[in-house]
Structures are given as C-alpha cells and as structure tokens.
PDB file of N, CA and C in Angstrom:
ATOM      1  N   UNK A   1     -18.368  49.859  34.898  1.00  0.00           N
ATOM      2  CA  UNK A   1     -18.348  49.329  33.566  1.00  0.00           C
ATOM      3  C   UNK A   1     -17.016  48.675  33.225  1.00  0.00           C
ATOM      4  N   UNK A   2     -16.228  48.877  34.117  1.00  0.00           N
ATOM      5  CA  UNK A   2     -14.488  48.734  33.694  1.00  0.00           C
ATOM      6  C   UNK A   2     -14.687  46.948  33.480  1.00  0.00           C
ATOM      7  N   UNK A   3     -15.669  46.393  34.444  1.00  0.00           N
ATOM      8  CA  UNK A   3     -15.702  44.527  34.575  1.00  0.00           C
ATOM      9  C   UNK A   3     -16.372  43.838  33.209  1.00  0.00           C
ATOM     10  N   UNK A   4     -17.216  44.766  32.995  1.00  0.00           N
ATOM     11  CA  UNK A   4     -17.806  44.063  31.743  1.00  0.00           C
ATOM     12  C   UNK A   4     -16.712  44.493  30.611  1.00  0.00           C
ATOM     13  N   UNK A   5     -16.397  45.674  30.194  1.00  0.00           N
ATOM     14  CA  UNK A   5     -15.444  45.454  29.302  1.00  0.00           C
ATOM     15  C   UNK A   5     -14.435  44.895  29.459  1.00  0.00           C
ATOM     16  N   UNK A   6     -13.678  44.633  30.155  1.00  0.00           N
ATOM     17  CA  UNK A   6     -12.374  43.358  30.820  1.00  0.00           C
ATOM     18  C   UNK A   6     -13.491  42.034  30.407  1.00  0.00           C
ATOM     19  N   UNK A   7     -14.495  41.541  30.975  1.00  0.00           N
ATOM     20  CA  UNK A   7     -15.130  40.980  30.554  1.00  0.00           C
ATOM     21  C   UNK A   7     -14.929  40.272  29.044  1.00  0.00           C
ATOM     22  N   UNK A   8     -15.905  41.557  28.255  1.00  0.00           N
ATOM     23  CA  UNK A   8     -15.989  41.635  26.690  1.00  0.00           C
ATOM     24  C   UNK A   8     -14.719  41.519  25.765  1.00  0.00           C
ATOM     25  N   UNK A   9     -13.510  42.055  27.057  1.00  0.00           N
ATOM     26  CA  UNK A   9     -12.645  42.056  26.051  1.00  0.00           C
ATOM     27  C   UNK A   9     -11.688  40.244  25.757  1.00  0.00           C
ATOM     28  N   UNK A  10     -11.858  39.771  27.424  1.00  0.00           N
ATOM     29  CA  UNK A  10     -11.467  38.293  27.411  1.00  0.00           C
ATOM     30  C   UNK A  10     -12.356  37.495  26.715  1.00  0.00           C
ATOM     31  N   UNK A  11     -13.478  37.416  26.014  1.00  0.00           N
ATOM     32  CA  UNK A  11     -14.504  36.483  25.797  1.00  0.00           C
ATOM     33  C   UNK A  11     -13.762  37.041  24.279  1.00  0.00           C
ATOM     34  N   UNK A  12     -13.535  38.067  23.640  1.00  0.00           N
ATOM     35  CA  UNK A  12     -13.268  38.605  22.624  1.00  0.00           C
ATOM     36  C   UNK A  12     -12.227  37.772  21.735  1.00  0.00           C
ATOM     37  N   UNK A  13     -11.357  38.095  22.808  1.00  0.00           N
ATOM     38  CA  UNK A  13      -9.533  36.909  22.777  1.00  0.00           C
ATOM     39  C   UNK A  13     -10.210  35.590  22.550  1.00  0.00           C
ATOM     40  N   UNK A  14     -10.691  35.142  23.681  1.00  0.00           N
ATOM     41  CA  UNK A  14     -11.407  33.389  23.303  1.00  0.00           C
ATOM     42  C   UNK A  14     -11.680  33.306  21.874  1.00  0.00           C
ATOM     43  N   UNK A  15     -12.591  34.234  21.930  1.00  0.00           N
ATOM     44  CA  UNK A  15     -12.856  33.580  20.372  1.00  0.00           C
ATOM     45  C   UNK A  15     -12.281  33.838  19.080  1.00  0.00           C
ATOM     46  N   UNK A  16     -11.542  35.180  19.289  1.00  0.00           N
ATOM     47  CA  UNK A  16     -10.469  35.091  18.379  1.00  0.00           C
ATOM     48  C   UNK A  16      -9.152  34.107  18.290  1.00  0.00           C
ATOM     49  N   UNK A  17      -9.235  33.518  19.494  1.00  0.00           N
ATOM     50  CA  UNK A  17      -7.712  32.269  19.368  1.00  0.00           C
ATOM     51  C   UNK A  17      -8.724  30.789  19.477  1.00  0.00           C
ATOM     52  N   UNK A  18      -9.878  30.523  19.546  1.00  0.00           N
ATOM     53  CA  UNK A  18     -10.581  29.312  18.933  1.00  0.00           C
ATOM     54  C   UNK A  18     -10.616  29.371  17.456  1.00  0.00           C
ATOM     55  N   UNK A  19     -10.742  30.584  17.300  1.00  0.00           N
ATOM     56  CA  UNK A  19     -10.764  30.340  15.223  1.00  0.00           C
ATOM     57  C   UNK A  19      -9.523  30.222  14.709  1.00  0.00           C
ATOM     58  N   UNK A  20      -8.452  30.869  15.145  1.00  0.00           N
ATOM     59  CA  UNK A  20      -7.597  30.515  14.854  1.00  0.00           C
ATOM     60  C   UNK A  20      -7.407  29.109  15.014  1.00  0.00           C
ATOM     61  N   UNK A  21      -7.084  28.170  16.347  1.00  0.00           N
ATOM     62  CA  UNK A  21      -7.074  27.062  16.480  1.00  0.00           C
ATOM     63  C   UNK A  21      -7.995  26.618  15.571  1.00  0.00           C
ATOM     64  N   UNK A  22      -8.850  26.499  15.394  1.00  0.00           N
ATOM     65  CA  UNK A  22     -10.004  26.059  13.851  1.00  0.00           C
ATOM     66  C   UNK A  22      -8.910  25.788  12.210  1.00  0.00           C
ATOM     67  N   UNK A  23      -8.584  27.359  12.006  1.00  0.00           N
ATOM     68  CA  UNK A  23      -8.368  27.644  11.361  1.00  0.00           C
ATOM     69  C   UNK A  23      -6.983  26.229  11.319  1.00  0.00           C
ATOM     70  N   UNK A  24      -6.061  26.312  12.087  1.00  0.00           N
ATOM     71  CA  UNK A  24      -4.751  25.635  12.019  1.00  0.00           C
ATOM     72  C   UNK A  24      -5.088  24.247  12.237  1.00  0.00           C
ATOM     73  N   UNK A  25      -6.440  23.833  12.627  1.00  0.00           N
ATOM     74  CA  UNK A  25      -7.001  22.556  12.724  1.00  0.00           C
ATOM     75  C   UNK A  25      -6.758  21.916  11.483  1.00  0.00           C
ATOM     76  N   UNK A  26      -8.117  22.606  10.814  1.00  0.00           N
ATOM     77  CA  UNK A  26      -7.991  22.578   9.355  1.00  0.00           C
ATOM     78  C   UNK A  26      -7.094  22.670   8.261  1.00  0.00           C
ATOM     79  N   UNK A  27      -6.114  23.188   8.634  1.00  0.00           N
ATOM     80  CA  UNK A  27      -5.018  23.368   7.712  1.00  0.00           C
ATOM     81  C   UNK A  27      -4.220  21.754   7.914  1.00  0.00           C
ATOM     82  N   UNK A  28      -4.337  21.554   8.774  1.00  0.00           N
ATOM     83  CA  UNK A  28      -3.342  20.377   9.665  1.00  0.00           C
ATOM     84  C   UNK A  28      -3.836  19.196   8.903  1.00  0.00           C
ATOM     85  N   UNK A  29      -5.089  18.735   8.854  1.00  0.00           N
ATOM     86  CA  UNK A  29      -5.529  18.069   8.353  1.00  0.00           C
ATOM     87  C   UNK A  29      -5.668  18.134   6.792  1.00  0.00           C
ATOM     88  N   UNK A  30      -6.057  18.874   6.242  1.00  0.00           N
ATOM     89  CA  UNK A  30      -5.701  18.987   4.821  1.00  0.00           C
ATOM     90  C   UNK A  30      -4.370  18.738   4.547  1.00  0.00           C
ATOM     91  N   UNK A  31      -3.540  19.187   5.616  1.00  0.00           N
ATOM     92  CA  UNK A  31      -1.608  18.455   5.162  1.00  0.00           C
ATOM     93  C   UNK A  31      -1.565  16.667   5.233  1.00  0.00           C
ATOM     94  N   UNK A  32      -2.311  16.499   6.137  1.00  0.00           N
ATOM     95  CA  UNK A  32      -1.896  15.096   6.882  1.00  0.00           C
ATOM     96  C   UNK A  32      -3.145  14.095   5.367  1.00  0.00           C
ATOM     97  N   UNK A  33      -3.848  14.648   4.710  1.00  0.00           N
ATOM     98  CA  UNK A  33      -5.060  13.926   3.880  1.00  0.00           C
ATOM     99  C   UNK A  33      -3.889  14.479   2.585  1.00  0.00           C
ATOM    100  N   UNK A  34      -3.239  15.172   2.196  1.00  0.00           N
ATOM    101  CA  UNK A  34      -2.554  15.497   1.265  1.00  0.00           C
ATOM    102  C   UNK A  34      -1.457  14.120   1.878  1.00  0.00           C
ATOM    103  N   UNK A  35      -0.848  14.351   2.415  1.00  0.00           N
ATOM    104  CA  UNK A  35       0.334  12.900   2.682  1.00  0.00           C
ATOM    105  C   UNK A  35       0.001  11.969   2.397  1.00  0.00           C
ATOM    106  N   UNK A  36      -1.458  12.033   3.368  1.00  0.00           N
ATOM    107  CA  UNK A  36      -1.583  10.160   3.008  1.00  0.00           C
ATOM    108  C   UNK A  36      -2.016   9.849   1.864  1.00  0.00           C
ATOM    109  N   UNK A  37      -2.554  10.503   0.622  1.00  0.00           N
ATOM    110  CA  UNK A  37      -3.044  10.297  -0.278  1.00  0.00           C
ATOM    111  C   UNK A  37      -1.892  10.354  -1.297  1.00  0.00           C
ATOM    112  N   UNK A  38      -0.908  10.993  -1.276  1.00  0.00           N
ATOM    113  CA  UNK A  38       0.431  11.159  -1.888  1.00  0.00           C
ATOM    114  C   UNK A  38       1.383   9.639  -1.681  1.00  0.00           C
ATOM    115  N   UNK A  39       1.040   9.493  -0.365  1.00  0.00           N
ATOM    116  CA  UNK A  39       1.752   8.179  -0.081  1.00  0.00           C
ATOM    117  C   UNK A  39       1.032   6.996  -0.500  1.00  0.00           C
ATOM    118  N   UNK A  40      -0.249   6.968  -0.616  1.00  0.00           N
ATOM    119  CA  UNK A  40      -1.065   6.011  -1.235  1.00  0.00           C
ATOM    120  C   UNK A  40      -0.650   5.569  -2.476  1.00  0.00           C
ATOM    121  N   UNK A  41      -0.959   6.381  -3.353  1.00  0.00           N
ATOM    122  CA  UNK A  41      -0.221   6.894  -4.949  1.00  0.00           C
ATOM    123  C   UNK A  41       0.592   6.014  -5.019  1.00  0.00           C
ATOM    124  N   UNK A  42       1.315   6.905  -4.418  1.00  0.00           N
ATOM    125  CA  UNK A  42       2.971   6.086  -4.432  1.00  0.00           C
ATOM    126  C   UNK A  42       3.411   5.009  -4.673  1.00  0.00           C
ATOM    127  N   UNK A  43       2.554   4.594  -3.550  1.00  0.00           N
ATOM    128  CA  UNK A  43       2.858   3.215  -3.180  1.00  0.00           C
ATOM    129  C   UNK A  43       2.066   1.912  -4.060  1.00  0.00           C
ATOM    130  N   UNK A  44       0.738   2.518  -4.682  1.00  0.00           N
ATOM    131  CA  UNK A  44       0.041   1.832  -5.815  1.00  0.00           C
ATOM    132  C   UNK A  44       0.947   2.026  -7.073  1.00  0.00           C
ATOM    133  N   UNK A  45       1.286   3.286  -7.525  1.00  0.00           N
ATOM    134  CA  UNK A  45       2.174   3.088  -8.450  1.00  0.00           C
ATOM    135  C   UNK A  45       3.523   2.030  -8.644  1.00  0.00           C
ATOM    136  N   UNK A  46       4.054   1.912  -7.294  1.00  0.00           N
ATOM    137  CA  UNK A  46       5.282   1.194  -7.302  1.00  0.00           C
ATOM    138  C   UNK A  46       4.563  -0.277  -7.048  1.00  0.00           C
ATOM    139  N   UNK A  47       4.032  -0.261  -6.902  1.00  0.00           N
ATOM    140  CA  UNK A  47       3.107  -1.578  -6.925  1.00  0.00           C
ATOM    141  C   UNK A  47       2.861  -2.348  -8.785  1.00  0.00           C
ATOM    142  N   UNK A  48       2.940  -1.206  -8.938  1.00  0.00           N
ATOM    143  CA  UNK A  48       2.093  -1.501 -10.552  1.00  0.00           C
ATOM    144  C   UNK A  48       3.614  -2.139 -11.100  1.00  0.00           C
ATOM    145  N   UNK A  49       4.368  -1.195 -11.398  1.00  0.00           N
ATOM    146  CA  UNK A  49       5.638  -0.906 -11.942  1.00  0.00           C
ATOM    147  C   UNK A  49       6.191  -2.510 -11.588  1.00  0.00           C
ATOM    148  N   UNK A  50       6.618  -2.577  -9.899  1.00  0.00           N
ATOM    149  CA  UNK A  50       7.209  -3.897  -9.622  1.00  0.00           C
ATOM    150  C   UNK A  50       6.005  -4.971  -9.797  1.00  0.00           C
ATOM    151  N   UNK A  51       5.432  -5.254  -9.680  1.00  0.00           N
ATOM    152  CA  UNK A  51       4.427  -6.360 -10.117  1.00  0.00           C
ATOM    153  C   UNK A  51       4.396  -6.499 -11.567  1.00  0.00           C
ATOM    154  N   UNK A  52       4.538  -5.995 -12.617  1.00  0.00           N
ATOM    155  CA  UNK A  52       4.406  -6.049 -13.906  1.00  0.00           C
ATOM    156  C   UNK A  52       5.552  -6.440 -14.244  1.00  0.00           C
ATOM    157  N   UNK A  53       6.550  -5.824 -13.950  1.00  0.00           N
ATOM    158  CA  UNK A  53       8.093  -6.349 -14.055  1.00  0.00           C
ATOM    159  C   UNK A  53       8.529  -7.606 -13.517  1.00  0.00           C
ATOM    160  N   UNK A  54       8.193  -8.187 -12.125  1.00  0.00           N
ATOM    161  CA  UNK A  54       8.086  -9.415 -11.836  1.00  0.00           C
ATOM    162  C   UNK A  54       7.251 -10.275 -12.558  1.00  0.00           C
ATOM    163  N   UNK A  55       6.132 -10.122 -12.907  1.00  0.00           N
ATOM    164  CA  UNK A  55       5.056 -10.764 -13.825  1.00  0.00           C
ATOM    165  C   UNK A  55       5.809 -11.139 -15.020  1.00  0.00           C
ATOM    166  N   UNK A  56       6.270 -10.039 -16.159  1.00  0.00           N
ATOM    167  CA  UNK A  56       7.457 -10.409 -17.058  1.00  0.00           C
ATOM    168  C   UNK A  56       8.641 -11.484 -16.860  1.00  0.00           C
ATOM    169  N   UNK A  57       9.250 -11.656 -15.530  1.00  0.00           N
ATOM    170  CA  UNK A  57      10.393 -12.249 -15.189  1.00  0.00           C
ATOM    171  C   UNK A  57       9.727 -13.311 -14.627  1.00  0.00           C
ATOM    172  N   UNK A  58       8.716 -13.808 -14.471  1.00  0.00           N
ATOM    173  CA  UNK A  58       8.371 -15.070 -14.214  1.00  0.00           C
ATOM    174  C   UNK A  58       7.556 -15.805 -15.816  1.00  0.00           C
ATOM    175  N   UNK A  59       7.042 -14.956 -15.743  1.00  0.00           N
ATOM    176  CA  UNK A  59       6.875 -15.161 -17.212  1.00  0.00           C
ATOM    177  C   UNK A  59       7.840 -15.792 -18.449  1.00  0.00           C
ATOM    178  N   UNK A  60       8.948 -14.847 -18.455  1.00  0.00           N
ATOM    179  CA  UNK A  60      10.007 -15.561 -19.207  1.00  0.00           C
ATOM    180  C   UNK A  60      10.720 -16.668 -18.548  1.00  0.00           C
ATOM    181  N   UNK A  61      10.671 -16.824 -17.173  1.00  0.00           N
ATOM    182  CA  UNK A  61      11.315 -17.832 -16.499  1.00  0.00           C
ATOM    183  C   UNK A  61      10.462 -19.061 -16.677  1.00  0.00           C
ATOM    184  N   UNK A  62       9.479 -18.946 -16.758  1.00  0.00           N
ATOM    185  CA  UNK A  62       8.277 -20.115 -17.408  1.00  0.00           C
ATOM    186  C   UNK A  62       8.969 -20.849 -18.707  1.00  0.00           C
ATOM    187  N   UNK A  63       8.737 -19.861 -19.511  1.00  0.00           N
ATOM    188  CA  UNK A  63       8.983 -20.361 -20.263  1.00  0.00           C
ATOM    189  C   UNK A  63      10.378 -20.964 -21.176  1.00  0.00           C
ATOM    190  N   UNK A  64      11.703 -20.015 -20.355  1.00  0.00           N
ATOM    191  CA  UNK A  64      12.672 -20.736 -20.715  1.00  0.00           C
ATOM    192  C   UNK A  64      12.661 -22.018 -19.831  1.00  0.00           C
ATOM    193  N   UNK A  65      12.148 -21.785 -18.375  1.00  0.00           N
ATOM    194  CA  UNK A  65      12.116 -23.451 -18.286  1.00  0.00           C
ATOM    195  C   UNK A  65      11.208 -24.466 -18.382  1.00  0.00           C
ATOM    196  N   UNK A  66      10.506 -23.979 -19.553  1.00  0.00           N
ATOM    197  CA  UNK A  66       9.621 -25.316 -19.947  1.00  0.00           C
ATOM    198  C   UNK A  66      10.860 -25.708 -21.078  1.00  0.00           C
ATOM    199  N   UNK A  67      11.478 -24.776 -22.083  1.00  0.00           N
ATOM    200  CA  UNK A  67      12.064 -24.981 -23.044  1.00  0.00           C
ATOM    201  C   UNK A  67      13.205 -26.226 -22.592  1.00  0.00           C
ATOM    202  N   UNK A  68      13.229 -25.523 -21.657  1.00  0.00           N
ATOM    203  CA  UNK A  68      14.936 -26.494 -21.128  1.00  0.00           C
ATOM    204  C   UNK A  68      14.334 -27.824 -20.805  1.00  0.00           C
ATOM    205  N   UNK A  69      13.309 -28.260 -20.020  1.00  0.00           N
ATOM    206  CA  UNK A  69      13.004 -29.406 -19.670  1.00  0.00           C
ATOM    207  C   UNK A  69      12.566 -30.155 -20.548  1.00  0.00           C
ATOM    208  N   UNK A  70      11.940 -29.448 -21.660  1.00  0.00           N
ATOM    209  CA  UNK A  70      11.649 -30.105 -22.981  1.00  0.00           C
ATOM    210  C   UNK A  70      12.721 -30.675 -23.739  1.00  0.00           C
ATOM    211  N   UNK A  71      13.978 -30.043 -23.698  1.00  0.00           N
ATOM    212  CA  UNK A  71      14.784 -30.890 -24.231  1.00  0.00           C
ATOM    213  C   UNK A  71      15.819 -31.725 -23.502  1.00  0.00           C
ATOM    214  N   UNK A  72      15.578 -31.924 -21.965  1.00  0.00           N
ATOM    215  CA  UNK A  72      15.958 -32.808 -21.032  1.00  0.00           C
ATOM    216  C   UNK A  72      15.129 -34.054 -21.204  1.00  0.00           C
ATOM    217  N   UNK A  73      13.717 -33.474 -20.679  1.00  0.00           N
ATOM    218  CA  UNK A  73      13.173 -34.942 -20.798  1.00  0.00           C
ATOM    219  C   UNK A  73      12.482 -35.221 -22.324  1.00  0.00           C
ATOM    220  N   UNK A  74      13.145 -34.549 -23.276  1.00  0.00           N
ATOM    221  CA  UNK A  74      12.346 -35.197 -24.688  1.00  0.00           C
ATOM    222  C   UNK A  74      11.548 -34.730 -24.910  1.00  0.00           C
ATOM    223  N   UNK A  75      10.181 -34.489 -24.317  1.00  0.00           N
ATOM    224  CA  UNK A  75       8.623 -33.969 -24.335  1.00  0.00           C
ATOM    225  C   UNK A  75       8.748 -32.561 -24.040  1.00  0.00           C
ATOM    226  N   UNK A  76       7.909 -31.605 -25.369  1.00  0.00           N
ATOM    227  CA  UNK A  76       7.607 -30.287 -24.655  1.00  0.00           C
ATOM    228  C   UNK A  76       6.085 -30.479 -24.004  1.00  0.00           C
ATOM    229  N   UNK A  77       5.019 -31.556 -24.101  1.00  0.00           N
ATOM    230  CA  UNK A  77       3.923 -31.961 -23.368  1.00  0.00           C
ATOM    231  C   UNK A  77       4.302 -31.798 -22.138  1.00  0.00           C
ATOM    232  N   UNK A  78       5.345 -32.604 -21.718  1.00  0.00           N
ATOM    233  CA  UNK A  78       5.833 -33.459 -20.222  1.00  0.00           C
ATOM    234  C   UNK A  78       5.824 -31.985 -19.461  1.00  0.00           C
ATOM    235  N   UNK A  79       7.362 -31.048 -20.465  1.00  0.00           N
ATOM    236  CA  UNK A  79       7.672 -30.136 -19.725  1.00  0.00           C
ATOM    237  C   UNK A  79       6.582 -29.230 -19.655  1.00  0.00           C
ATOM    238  N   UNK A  80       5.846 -28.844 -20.433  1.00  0.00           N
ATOM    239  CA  UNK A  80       4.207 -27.764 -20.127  1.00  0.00           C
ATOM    240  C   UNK A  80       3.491 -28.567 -18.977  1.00  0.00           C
ATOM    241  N   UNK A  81       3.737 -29.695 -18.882  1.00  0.00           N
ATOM    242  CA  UNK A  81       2.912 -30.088 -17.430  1.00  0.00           C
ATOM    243  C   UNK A  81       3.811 -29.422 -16.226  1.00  0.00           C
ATOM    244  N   UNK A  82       4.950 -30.266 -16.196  1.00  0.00           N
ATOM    245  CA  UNK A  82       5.983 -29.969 -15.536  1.00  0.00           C
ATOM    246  C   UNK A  82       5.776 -28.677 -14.789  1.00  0.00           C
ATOM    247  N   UNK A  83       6.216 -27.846 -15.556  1.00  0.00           N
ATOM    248  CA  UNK A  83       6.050 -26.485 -15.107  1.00  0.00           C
ATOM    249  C   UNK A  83       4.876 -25.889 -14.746  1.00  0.00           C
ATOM    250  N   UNK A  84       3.343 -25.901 -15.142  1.00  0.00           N
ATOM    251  CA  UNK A  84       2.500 -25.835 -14.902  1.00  0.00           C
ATOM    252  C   UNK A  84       1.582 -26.089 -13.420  1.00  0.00           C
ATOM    253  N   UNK A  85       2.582 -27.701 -12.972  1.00  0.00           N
ATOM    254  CA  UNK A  85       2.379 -27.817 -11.539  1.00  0.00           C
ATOM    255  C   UNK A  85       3.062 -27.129 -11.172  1.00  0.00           C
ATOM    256  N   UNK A  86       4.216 -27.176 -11.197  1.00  0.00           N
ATOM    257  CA  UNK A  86       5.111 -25.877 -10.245  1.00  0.00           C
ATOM    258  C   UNK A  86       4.697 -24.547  -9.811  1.00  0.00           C
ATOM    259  N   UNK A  87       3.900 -24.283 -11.146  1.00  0.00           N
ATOM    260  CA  UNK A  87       3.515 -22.912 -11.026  1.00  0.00           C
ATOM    261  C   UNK A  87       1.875 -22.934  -9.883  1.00  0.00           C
ATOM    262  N   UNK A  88       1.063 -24.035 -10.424  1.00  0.00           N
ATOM    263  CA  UNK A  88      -0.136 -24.360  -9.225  1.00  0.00           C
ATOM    264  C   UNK A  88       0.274 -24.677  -7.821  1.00  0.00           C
ATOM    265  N   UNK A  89       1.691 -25.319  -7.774  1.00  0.00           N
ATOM    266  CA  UNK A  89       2.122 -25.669  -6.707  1.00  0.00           C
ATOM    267  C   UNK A  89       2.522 -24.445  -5.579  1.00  0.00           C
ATOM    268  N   UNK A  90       2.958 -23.380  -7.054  1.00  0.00           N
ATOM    269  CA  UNK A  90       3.018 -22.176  -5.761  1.00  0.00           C
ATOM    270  C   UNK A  90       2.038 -21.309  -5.406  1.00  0.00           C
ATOM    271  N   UNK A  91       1.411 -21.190  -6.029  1.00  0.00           N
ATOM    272  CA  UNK A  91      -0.218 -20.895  -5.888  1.00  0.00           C
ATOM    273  C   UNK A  91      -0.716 -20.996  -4.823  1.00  0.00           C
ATOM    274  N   UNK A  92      -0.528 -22.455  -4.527  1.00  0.00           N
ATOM    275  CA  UNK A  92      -1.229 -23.412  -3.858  1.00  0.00           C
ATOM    276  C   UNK A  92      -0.960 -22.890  -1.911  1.00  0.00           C
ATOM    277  N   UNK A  93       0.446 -22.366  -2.037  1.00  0.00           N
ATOM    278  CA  UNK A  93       1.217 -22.317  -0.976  1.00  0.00           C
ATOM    279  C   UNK A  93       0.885 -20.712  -0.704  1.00  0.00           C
ATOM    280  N   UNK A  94       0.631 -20.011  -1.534  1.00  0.00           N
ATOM    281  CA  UNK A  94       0.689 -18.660  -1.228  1.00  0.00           C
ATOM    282  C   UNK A  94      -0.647 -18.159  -1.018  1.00  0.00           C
ATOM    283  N   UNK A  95      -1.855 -19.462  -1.567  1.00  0.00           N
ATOM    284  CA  UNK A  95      -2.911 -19.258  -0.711  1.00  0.00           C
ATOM    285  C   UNK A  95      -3.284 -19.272   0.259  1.00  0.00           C
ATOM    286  N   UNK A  96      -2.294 -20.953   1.089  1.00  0.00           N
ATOM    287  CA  UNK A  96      -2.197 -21.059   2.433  1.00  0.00           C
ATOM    288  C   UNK A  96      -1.883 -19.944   3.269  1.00  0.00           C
ATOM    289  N   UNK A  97      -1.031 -18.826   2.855  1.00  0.00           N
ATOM    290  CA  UNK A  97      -0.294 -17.868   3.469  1.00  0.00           C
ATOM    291  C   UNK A  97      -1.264 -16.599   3.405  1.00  0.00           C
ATOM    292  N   UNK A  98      -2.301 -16.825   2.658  1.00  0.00           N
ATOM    293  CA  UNK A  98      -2.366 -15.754   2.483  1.00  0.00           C
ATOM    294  C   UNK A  98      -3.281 -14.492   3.767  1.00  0.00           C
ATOM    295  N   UNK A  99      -3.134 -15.386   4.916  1.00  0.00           N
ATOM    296  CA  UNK A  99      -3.856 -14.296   5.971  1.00  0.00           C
ATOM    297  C   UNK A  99      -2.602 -13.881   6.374  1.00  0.00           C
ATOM    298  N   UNK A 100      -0.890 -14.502   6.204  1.00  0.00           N
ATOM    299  CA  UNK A 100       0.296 -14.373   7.073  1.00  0.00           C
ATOM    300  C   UNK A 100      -0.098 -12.445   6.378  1.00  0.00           C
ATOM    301  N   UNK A 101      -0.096 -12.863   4.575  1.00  0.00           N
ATOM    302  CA  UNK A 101       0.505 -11.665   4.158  1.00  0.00           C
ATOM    303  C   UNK A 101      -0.418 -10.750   4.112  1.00  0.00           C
ATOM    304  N   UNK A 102      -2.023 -11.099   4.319  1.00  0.00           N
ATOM    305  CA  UNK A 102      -2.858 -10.124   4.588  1.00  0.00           C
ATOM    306  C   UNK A 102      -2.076  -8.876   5.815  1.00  0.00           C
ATOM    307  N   UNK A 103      -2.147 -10.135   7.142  1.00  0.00           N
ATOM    308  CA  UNK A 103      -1.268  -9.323   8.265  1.00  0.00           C
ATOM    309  C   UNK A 103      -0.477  -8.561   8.157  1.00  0.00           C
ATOM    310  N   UNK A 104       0.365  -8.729   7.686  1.00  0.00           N
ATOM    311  CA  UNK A 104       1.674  -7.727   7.441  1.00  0.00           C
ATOM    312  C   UNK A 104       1.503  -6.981   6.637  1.00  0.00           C
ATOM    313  N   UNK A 105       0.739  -6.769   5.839  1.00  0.00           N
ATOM    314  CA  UNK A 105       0.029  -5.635   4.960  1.00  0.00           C
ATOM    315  C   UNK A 105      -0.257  -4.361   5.304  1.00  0.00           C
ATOM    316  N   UNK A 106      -1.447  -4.969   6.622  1.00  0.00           N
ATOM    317  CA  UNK A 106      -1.951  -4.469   7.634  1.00  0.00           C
ATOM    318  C   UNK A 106      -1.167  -3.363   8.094  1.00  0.00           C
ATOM    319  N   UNK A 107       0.108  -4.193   9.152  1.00  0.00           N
ATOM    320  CA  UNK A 107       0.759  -3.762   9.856  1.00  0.00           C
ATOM    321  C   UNK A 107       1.690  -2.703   9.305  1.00  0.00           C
ATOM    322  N   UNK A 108       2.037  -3.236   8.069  1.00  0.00           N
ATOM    323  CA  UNK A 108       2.719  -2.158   7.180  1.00  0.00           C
ATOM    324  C   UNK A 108       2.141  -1.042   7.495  1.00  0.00           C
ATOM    325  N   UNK A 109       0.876  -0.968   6.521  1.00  0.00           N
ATOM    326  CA  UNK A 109      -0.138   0.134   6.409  1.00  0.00           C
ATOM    327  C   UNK A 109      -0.346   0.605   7.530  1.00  0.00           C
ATOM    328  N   UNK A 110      -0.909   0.312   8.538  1.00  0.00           N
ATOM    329  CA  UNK A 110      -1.360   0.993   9.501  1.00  0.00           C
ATOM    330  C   UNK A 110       0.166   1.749  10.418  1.00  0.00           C
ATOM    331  N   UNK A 111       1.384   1.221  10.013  1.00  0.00           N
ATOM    332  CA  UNK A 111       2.331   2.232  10.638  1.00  0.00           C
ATOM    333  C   UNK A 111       2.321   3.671  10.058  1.00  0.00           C
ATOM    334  N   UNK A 112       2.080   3.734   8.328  1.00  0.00           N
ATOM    335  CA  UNK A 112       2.083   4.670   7.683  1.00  0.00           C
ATOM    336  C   UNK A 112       0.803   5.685   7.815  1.00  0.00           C
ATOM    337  N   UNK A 113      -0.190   5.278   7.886  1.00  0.00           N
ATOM    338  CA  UNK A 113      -1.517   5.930   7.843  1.00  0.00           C
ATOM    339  C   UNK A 113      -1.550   6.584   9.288  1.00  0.00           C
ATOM    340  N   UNK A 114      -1.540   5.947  10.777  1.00  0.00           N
ATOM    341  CA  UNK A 114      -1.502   5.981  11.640  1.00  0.00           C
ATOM    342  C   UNK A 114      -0.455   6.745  12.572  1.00  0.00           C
ATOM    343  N   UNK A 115       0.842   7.151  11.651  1.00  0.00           N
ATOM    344  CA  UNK A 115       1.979   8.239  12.050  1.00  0.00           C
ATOM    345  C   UNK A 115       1.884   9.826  11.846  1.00  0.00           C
TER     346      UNK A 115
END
C-alpha cells in the first residue's frame, strides 16, 4: 500500500500547487486589467484637459489674429476670410497625415498595453 499512498500523496501536491498557480494566475491578471485600465483613464483624461486648453489657445489665437489683420488690411471681412483659410488650410494637411498619426498612436499604445 506504501505506492499508492506515495502515489495519492504526489497527485495530492499537483493539485494543490495547480490551484494555487490558478489562484496567482488570476490575481496577476486582475493587476495587469487594473493597470491598463488606470492607464487608459489617465491618459483620456489628459487628453481632455490638454485638448481643451489647446482648443482655447487656438481659439484666442484666431481671433486676435483676425483682429490684427483687420486692421492691417482695413477689412474685418478680408481678415475672417483670411484666417478661416488658414485654419481649412490646416485641416486640410492634417487630414493628409492622418494615417502618419493614426500609426504612431498605434505604436504608442501598443508599447503600453502590450508591456
């Protein structure tokens, strides 16, 4: 009988150190889904914050330089055009780009998610 209990008792261990491993599986992953979701956050929040704040500062930059060109070239018409292309003009350019900055988005992201 001594083989089967040596036996019973190694099959015993197995499965007491697979649940464990289970157990620390699971834990591991609930850390690593807690990070990335913390870092997600984050990173949408600071998103919000600097985009709104830049939005403001182009915003006022609009419009002090429509003001200024309005009283360069005479016309506040001229200068609301003026500026208006400028502003389509960059538009225009950052659409062209916009698979460069899809990419690097990407690449960003996937260093963070993927570590």
């Amino acid at each position: 009988m001594g083989i089967f209990e040596s036996l019973n008792n190694t099959s015993n261990k197995a499965v007491d150190l697979s649940e464990q491993y289970y157990k620390k599986t699971q834990e591991y992953y609930k850390l690593k889904v807690f990070h990335q979701l913390a870092t997600t956050t984050g990173m949408f929040c600071k998103m919000a914050i600097l985009g709104s704040l830049a939005f403001l500062g182009v915003l006022f930059l609009a419009v002090s330089s429509m003001l200024y060109l309005g009283e360069v070239l005479g016309s506040m018409a001229y200068s609301c055009l003026l500026v208006a292309g400028i502003i389509f003009l960059i538009v225009a350019i950052l659409y062209k780009l916009r698979r460069k900055i899809d990419n690097a988005i990407v690449k960003k992201l996937s260093k963070k998610f993927f570590s």
